[in-house]
PDB file of N, CA and C in Angstrom:
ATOM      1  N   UNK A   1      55.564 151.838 100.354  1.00  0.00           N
ATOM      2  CA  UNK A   1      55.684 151.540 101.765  1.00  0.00           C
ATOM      3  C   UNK A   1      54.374 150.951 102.286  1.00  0.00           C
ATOM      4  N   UNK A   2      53.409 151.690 101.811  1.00  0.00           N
ATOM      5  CA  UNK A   2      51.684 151.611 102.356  1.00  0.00           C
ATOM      6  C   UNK A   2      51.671 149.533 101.693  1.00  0.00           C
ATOM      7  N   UNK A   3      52.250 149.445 100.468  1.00  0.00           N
ATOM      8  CA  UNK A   3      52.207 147.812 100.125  1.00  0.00           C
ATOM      9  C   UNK A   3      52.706 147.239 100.941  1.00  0.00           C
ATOM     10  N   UNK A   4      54.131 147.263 101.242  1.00  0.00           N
ATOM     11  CA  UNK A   4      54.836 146.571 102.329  1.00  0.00           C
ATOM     12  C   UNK A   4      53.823 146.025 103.928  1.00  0.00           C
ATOM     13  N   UNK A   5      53.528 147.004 104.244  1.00  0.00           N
ATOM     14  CA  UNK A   5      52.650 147.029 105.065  1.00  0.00           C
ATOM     15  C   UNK A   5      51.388 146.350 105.174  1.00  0.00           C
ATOM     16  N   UNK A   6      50.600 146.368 103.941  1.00  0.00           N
ATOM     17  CA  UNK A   6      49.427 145.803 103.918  1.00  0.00           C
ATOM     18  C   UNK A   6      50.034 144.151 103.536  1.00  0.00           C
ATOM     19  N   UNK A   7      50.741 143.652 103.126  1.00  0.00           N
ATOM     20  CA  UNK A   7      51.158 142.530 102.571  1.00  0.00           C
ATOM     21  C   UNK A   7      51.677 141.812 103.921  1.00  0.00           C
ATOM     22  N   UNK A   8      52.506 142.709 104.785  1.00  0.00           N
ATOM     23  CA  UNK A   8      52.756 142.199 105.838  1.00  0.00           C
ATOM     24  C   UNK A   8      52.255 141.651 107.012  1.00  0.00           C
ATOM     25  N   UNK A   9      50.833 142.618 107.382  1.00  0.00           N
ATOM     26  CA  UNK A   9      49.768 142.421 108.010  1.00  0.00           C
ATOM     27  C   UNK A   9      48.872 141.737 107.682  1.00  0.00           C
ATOM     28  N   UNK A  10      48.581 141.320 106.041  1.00  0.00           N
ATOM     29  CA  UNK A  10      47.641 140.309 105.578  1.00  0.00           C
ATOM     30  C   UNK A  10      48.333 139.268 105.475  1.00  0.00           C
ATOM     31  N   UNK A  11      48.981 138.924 106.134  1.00  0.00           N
ATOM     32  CA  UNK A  11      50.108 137.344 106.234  1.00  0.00           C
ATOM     33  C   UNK A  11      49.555 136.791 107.308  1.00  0.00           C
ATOM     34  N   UNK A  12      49.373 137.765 108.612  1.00  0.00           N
ATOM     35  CA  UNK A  12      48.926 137.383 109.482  1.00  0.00           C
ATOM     36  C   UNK A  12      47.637 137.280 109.765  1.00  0.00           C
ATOM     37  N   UNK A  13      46.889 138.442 109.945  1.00  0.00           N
ATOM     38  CA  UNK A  13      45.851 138.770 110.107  1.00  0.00           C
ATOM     39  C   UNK A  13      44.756 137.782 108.735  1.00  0.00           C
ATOM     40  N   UNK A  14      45.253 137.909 107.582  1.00  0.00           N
ATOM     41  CA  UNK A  14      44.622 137.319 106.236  1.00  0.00           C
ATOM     42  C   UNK A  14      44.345 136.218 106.534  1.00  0.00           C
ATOM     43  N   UNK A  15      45.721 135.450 106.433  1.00  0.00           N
ATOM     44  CA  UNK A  15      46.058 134.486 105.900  1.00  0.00           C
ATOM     45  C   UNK A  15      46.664 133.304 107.110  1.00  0.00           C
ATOM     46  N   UNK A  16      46.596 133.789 108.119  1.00  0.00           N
ATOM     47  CA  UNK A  16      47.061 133.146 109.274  1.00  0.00           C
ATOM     48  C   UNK A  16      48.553 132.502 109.035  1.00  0.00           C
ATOM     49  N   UNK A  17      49.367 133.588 108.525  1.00  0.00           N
ATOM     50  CA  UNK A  17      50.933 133.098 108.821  1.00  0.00           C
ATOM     51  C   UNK A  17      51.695 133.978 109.548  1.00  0.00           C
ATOM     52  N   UNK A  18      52.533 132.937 110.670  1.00  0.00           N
ATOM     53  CA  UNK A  18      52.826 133.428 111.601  1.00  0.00           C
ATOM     54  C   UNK A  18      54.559 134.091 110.707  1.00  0.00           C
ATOM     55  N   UNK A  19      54.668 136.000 110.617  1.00  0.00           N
ATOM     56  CA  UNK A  19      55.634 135.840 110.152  1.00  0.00           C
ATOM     57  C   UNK A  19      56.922 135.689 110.969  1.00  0.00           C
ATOM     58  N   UNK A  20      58.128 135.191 109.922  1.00  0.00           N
ATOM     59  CA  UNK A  20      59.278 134.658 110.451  1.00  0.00           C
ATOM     60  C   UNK A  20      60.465 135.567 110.614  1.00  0.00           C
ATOM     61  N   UNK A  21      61.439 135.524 111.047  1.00  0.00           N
ATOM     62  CA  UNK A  21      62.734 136.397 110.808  1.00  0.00           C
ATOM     63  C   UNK A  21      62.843 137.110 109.412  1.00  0.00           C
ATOM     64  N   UNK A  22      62.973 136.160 108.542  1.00  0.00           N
ATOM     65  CA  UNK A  22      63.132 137.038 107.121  1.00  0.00           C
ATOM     66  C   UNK A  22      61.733 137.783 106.651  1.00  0.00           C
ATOM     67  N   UNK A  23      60.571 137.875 106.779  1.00  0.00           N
ATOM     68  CA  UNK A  23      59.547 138.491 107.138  1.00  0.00           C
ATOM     69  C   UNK A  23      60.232 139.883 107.771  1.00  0.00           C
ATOM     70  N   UNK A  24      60.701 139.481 109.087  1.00  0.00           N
ATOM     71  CA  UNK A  24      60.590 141.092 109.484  1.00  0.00           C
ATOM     72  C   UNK A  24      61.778 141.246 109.222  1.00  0.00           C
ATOM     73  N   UNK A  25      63.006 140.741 108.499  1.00  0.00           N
ATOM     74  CA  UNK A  25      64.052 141.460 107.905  1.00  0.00           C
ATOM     75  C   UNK A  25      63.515 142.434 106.854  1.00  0.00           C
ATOM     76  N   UNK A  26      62.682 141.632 106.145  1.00  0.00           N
ATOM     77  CA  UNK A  26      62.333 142.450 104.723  1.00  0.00           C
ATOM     78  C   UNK A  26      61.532 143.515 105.477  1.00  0.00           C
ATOM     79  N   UNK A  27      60.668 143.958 106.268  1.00  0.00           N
ATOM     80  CA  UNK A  27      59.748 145.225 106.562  1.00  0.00           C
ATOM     81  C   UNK A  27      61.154 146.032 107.088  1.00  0.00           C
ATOM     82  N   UNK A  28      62.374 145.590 107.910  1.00  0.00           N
ATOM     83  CA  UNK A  28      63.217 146.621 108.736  1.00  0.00           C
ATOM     84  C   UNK A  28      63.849 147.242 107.102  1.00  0.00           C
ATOM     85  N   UNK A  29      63.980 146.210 106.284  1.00  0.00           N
ATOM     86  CA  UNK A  29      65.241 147.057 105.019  1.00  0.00           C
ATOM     87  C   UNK A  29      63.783 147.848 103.952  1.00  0.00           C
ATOM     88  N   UNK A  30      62.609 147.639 104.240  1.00  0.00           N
ATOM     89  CA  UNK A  30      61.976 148.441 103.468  1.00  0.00           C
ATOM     90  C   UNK A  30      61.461 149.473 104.171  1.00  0.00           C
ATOM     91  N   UNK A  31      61.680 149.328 105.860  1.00  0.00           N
ATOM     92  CA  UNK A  31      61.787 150.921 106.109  1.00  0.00           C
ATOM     93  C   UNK A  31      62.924 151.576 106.281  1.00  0.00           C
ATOM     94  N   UNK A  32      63.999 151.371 106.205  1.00  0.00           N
ATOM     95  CA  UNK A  32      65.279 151.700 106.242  1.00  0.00           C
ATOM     96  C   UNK A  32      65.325 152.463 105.133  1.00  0.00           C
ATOM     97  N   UNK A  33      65.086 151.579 103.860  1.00  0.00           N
ATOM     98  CA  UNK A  33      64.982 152.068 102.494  1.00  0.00           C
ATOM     99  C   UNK A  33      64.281 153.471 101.815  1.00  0.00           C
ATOM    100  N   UNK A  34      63.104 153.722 103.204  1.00  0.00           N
ATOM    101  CA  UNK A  34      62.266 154.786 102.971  1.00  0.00           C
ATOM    102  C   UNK A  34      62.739 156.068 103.984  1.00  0.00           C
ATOM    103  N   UNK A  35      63.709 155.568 104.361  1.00  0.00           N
ATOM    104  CA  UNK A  35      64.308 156.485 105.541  1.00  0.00           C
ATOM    105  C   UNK A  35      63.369 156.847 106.766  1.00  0.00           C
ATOM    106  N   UNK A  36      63.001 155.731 107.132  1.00  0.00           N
ATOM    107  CA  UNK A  36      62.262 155.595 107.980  1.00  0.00           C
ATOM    108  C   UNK A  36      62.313 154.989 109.219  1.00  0.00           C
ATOM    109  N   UNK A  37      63.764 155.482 109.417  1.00  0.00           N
ATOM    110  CA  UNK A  37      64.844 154.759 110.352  1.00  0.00           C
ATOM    111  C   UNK A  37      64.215 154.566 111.612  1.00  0.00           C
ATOM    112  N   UNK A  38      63.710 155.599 112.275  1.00  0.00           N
ATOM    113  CA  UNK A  38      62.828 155.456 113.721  1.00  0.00           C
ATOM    114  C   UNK A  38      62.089 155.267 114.081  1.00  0.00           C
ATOM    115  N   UNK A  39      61.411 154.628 112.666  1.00  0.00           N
ATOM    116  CA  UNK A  39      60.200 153.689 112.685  1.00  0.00           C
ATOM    117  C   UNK A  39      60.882 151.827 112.419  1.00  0.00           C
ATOM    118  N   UNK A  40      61.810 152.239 111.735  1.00  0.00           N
ATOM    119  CA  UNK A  40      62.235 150.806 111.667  1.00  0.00           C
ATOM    120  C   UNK A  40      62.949 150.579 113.011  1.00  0.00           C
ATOM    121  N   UNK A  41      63.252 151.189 114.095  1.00  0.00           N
ATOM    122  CA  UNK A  41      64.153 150.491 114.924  1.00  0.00           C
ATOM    123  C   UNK A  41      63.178 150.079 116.423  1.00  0.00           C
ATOM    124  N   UNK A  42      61.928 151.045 116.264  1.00  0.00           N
ATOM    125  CA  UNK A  42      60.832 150.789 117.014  1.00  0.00           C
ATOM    126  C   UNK A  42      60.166 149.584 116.703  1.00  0.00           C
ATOM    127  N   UNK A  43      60.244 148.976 115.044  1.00  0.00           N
ATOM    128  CA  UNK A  43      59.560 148.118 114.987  1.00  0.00           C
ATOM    129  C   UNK A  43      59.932 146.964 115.409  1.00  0.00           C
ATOM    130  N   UNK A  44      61.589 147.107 115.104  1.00  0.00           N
ATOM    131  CA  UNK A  44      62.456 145.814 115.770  1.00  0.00           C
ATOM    132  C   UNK A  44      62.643 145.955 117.272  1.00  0.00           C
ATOM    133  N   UNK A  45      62.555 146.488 118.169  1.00  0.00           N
ATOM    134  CA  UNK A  45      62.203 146.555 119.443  1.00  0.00           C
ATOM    135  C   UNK A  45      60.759 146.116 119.873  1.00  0.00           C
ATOM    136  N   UNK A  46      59.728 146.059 119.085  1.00  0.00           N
ATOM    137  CA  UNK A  46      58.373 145.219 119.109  1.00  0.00           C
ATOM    138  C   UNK A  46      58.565 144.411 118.551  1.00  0.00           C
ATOM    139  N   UNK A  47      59.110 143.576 117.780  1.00  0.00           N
ATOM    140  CA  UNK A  47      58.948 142.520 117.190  1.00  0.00           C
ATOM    141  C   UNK A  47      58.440 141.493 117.814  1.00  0.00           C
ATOM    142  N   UNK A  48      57.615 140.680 117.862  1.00  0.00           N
ATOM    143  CA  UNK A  48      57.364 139.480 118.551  1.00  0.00           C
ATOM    144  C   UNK A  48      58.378 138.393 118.747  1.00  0.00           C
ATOM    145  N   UNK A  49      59.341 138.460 117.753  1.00  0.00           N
ATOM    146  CA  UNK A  49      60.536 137.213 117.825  1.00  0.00           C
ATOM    147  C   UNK A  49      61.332 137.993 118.370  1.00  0.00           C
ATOM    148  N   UNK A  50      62.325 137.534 118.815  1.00  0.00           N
ATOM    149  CA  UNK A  50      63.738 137.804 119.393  1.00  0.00           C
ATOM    150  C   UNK A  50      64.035 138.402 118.181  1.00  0.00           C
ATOM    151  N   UNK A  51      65.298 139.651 117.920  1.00  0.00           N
ATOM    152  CA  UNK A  51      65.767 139.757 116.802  1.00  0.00           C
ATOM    153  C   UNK A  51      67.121 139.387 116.616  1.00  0.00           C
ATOM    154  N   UNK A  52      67.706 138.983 115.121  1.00  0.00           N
ATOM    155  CA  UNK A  52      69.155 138.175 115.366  1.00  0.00           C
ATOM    156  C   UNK A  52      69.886 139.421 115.123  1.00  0.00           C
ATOM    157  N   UNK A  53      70.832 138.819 114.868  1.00  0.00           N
ATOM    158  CA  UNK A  53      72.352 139.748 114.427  1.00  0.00           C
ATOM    159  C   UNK A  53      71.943 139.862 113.062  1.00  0.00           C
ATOM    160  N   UNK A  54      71.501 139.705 111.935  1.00  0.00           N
ATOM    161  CA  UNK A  54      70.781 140.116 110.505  1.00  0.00           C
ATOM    162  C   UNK A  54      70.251 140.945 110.532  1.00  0.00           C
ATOM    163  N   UNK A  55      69.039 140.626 111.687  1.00  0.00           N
ATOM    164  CA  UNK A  55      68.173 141.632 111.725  1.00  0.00           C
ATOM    165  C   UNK A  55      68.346 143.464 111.953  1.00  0.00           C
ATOM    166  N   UNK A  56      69.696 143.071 112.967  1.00  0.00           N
ATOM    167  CA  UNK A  56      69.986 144.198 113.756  1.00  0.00           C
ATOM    168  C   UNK A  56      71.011 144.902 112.837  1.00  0.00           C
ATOM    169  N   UNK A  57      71.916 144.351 111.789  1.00  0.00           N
ATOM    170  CA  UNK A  57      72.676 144.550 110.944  1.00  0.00           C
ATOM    171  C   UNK A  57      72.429 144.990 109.905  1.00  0.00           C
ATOM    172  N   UNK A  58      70.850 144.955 109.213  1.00  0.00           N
ATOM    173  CA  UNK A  58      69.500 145.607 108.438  1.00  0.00           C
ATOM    174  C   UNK A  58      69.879 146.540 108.990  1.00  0.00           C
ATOM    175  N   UNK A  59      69.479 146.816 110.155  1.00  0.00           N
ATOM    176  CA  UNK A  59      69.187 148.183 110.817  1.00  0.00           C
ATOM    177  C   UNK A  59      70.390 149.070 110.438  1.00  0.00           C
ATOM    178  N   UNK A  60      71.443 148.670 110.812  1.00  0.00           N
ATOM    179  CA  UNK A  60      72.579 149.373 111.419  1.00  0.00           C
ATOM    180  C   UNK A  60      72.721 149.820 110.007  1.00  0.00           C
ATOM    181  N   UNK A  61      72.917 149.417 109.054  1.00  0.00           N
ATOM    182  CA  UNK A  61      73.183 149.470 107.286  1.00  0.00           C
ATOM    183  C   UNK A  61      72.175 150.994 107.013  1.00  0.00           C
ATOM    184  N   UNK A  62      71.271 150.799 107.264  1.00  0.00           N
ATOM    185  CA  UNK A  62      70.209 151.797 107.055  1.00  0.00           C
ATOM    186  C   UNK A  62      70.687 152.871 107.543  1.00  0.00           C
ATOM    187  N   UNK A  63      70.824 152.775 109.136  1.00  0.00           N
ATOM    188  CA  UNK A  63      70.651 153.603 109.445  1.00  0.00           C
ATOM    189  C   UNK A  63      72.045 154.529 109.664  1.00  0.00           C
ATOM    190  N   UNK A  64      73.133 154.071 109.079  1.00  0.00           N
ATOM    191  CA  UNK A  64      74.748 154.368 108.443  1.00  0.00           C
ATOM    192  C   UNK A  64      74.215 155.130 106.888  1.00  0.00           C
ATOM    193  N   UNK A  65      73.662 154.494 106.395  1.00  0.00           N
ATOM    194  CA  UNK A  65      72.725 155.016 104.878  1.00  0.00           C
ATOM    195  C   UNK A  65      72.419 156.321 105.349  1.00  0.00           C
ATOM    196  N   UNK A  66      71.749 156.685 106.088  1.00  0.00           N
ATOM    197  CA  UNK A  66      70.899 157.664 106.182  1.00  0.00           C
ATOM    198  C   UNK A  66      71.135 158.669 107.583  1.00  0.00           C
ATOM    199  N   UNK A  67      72.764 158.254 107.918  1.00  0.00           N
ATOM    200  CA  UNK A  67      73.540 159.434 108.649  1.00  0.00           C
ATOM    201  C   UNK A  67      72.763 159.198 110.508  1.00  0.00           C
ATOM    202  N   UNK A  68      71.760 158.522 110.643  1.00  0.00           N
ATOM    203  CA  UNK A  68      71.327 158.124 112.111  1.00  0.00           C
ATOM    204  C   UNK A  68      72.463 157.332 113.209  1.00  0.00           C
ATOM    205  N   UNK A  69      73.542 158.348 113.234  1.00  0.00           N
ATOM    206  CA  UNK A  69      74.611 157.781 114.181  1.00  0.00           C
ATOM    207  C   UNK A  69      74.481 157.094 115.543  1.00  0.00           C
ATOM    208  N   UNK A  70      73.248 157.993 115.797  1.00  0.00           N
ATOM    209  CA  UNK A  70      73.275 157.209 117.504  1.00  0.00           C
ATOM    210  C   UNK A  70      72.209 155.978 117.597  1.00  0.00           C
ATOM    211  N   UNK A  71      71.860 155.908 116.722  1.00  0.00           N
ATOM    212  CA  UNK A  71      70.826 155.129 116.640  1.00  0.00           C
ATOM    213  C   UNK A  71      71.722 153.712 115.648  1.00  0.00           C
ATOM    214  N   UNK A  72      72.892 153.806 115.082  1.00  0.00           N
ATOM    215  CA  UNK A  72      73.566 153.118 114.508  1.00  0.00           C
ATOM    216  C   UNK A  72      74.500 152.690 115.613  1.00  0.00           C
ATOM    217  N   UNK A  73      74.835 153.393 116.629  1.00  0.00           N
ATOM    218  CA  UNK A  73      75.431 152.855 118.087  1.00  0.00           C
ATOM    219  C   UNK A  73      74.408 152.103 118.627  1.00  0.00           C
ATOM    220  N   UNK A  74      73.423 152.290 118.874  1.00  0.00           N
ATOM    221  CA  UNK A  74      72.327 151.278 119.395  1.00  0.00           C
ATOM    222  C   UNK A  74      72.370 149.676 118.727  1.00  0.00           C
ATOM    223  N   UNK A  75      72.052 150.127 117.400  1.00  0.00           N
ATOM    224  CA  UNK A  75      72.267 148.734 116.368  1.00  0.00           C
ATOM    225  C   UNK A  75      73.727 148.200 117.092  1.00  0.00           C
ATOM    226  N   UNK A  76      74.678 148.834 117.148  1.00  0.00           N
ATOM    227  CA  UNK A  76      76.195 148.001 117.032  1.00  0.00           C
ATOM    228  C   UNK A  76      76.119 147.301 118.555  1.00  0.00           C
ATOM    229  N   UNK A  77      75.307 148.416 119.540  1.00  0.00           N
ATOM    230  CA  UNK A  77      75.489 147.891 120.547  1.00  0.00           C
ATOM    231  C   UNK A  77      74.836 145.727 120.437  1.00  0.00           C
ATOM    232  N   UNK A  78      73.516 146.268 120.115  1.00  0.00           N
ATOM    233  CA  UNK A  78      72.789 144.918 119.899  1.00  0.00           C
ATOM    234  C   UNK A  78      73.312 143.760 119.300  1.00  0.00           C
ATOM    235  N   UNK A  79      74.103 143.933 118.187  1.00  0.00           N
ATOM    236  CA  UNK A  79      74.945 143.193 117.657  1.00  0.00           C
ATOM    237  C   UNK A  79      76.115 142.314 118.464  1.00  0.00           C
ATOM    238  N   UNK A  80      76.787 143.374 118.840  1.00  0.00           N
ATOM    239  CA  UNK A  80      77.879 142.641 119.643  1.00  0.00           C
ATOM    240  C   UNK A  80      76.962 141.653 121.005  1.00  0.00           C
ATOM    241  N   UNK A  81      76.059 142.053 121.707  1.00  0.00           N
ATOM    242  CA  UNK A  81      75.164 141.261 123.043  1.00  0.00           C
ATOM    243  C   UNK A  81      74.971 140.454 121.868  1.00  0.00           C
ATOM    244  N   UNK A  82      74.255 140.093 120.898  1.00  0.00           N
ATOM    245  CA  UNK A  82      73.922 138.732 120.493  1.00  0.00           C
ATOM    246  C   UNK A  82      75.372 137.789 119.346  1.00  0.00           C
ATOM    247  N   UNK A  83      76.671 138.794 118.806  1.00  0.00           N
ATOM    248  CA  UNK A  83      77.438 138.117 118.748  1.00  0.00           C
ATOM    249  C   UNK A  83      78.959 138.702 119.665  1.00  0.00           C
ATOM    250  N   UNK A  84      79.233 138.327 120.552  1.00  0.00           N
ATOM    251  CA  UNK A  84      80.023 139.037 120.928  1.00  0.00           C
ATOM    252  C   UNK A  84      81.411 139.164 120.111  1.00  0.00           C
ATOM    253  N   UNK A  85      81.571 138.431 119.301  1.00  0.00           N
ATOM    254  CA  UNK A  85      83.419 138.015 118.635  1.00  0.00           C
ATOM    255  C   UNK A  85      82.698 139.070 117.762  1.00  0.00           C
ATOM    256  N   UNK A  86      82.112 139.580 117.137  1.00  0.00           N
ATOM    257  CA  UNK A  86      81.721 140.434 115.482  1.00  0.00           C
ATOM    258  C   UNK A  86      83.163 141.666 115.266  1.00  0.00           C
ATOM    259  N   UNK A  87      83.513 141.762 116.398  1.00  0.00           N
ATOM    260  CA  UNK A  87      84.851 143.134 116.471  1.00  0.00           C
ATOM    261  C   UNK A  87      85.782 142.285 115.705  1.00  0.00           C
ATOM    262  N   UNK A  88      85.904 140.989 115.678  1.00  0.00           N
ATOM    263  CA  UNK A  88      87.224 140.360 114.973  1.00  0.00           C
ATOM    264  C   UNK A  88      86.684 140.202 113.357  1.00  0.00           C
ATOM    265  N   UNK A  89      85.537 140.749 112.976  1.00  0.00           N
ATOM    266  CA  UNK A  89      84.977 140.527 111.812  1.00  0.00           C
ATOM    267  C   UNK A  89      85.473 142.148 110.717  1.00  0.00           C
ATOM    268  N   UNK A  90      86.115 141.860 110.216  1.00  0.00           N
ATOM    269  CA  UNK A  90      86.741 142.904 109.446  1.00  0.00           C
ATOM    270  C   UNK A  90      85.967 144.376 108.773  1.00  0.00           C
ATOM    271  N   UNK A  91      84.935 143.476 107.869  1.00  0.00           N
ATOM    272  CA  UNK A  91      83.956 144.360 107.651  1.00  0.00           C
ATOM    273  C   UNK A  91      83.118 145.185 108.745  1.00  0.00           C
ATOM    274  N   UNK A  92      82.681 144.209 109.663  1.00  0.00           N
ATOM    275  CA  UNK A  92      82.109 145.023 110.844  1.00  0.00           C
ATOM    276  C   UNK A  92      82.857 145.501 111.769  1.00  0.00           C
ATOM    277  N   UNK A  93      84.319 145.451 111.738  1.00  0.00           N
ATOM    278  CA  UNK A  93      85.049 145.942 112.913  1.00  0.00           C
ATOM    279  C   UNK A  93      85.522 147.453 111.920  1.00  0.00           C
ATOM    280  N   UNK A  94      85.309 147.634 110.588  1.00  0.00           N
ATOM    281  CA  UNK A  94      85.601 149.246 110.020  1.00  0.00           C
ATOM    282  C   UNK A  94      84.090 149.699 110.266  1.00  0.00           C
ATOM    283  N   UNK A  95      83.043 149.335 110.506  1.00  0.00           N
ATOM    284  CA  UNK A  95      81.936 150.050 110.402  1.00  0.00           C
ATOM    285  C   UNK A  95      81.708 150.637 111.835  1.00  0.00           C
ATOM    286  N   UNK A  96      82.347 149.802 112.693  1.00  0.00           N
ATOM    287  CA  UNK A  96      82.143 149.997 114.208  1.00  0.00           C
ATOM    288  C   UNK A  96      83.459 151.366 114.164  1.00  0.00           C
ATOM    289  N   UNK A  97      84.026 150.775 113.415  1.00  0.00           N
ATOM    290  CA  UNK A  97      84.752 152.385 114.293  1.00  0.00           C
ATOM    291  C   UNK A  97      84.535 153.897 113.885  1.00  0.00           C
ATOM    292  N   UNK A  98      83.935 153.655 112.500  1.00  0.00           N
ATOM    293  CA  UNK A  98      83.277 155.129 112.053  1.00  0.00           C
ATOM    294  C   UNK A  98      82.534 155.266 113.189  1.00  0.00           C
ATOM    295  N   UNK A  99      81.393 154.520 113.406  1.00  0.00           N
ATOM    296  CA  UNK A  99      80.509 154.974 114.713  1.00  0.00           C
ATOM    297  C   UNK A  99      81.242 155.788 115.476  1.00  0.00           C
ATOM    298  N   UNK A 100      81.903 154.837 116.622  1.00  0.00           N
ATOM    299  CA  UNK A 100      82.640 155.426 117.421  1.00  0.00           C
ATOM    300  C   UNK A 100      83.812 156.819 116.564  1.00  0.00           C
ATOM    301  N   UNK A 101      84.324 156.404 116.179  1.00  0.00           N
ATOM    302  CA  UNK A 101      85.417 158.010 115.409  1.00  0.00           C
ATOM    303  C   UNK A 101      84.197 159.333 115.196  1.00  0.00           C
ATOM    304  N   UNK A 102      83.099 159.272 115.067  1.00  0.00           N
ATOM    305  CA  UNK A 102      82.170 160.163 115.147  1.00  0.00           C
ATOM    306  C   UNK A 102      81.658 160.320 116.397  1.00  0.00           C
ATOM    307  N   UNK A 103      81.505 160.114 117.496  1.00  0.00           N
ATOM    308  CA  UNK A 103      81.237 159.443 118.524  1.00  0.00           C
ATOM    309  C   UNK A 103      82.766 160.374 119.837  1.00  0.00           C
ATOM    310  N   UNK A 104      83.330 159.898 118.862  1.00  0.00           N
ATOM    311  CA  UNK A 104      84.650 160.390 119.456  1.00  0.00           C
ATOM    312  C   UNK A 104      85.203 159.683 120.673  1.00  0.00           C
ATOM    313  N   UNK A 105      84.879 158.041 120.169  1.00  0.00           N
ATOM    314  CA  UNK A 105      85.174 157.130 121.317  1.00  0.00           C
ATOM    315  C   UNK A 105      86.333 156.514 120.524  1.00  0.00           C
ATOM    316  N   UNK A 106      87.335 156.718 120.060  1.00  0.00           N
ATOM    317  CA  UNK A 106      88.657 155.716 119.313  1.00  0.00           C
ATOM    318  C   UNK A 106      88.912 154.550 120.576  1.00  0.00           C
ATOM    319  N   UNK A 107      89.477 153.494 119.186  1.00  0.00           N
ATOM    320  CA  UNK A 107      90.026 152.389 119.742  1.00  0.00           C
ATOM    321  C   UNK A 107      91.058 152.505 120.264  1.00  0.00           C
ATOM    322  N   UNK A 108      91.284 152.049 121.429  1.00  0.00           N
ATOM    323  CA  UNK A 108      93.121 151.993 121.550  1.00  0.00           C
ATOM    324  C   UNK A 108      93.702 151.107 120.402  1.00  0.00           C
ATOM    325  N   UNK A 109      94.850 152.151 119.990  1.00  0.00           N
ATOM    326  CA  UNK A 109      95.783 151.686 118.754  1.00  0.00           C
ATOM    327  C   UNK A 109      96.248 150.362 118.526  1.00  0.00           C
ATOM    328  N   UNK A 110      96.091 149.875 120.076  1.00  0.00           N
ATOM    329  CA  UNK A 110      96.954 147.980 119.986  1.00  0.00           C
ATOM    330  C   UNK A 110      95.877 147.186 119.155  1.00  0.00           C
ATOM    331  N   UNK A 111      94.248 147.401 119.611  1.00  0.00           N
ATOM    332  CA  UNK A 111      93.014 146.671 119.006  1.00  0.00           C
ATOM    333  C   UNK A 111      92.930 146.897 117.400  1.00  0.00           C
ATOM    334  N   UNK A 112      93.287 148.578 116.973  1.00  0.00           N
ATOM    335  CA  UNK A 112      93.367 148.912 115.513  1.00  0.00           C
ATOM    336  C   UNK A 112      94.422 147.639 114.804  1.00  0.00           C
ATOM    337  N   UNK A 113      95.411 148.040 114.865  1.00  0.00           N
ATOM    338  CA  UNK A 113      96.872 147.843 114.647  1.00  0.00           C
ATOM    339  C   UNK A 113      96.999 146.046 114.514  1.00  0.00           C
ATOM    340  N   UNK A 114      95.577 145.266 115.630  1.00  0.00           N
ATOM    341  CA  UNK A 114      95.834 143.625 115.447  1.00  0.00           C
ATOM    342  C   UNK A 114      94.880 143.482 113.884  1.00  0.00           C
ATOM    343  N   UNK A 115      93.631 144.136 113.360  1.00  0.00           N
ATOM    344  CA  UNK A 115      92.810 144.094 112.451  1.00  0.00           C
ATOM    345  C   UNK A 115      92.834 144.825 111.311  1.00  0.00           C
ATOM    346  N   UNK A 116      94.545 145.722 111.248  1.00  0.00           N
ATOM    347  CA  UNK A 116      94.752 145.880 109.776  1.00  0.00           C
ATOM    348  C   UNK A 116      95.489 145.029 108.956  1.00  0.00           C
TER     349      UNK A 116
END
């Protein structure tokens, strides 16, 4: 983790590169990876760039990995504000509803019932 870190900061600070999206994708899935979920979601809330729907989808993965439910509602929330259609996306429309089914927010059955 302590590498990640120093490699990341000597990009900038070193080496004068300004890092990019996939830059801070790779630091969110290598703290995700360390279960270091509430450090990774603080970091993407500082990020200097805007963060995309990848970025936030890193997160959400992790933090589904490592049982951080409400903090995996946060991710889903972010997701949908930067794509709003993602509910018609199959894979992400079963991940969204574990959230919520834990959550104890169910879909109405008509929204289930169009995406099986």
């Amino acid at each position: 983790m302590e590498d990640g870190w120093q490699v990341f900061e000597s990009m900038r600070d070193e080496f004068g590169i300004k890092p990019m999206l996939e830059h801070y994708g790779c630091m969110v899935d290598l703290l995700g990876r360390a279960e270091l979920i509430l450090e990774a979601f603080d970091f993407v809330e500082e990020m200097s760039l805007k963060p995309n729907s990848i970025i936030w989808r890193t997160l959400l993965g992790a933090c589904l990995n490592h049982n951080h439910l409400a903090l995996a509602e946060k991710a889903r929330e972010r997701i949908i504000e930067l794509d709003p259609h993602v509910n018609h996306k199959p894979k992400l429309f079963s991940v969204f509803h574990i959230i919520k089914s834990h959550f104890n927010l169910w879909l109405p059955i008509n929204i289930c019932r169009c995406h099986v």
